[in-house]
Protein backbone atom coordinates (compact mmCIF):
# COMPACT_ATOMS: atom_id res chain seq x y z
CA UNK A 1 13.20 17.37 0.17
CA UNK A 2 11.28 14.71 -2.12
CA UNK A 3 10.38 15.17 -5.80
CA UNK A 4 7.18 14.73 -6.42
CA UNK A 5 6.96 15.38 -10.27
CA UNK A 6 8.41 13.37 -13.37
CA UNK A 7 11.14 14.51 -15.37
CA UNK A 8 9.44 15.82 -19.15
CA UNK A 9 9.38 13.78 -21.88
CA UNK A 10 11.00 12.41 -23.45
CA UNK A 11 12.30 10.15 -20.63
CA UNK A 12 15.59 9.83 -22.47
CA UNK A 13 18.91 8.92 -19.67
CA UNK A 14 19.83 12.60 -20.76
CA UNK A 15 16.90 14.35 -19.55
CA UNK A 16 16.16 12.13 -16.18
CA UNK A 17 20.26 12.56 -15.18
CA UNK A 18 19.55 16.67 -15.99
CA UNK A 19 16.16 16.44 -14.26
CA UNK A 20 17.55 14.65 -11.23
CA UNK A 21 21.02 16.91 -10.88
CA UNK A 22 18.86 19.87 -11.20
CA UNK A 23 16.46 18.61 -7.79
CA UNK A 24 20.22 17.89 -6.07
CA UNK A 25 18.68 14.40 -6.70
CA UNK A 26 20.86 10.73 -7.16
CA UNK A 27 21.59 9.15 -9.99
CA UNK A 28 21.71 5.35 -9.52
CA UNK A 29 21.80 3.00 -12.30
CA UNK A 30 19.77 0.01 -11.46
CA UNK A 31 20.30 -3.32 -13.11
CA UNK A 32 21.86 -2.53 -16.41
CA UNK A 33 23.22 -5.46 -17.44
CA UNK A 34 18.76 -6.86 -17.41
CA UNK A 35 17.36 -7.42 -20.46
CA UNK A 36 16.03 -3.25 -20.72
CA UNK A 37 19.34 -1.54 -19.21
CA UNK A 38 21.83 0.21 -19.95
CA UNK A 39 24.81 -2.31 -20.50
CA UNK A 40 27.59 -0.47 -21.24
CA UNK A 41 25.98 2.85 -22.66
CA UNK A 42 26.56 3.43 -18.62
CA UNK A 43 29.99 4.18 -19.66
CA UNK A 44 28.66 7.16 -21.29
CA UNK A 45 27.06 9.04 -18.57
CA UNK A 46 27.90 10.40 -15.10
CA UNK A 47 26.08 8.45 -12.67
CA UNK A 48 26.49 8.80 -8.62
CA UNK A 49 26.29 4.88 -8.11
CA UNK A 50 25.56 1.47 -9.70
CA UNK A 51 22.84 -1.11 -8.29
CA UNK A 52 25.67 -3.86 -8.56
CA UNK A 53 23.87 -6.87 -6.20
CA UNK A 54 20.31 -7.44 -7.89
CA UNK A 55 18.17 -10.35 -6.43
CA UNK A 56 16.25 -10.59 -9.58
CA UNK A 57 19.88 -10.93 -12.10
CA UNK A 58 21.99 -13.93 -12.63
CA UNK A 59 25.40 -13.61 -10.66
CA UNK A 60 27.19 -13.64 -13.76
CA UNK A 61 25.09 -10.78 -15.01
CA UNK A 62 26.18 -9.05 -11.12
CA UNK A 63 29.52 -9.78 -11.89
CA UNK A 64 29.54 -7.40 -14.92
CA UNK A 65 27.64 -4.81 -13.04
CA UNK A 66 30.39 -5.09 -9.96
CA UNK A 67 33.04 -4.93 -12.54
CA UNK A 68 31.26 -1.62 -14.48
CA UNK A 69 31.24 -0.37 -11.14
CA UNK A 70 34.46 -0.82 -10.64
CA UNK A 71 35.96 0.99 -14.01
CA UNK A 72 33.85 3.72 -13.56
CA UNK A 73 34.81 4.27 -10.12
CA UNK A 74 31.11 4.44 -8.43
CA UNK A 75 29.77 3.01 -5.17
């Protein structure tokens, strides 16, 4: 089954993780160590994975991400 509406606003990481666990959806975290993301807020949320190799990031920025991943125990 898709989803084929948004979650409401506001589009805060709150309501798109509720919005997204209430469709059975996945919760991935992409990039969050870019310029917009999460950084280590991530640490504050229950995610089901972590985009850790990004094309578009430095490797030292993938590095954190692969290391996040790590300590929060996600694929």
């Amino acid at each position: 089954m898709s989803v084929t509406e948004l979650p409401h606003k506001p589009w805060t990481v709150r309501n798109v993780i509720d919005f997204s666990n209430d469709r059975d959806g996945v919760v991935i975290v992409a990039h969050p160590y870019r310029e917009y993301g999460l950084g280590n807020l991530a640490k504050n949320f229950s995610f089901d994975a972590i985009e850790v190799l990004n094309g578009g990031t430095s490797p030292r920025l993938n590095r954190l991400v692969e290391n996040l991943a790590k300590e929060m125990g996600l694929p």
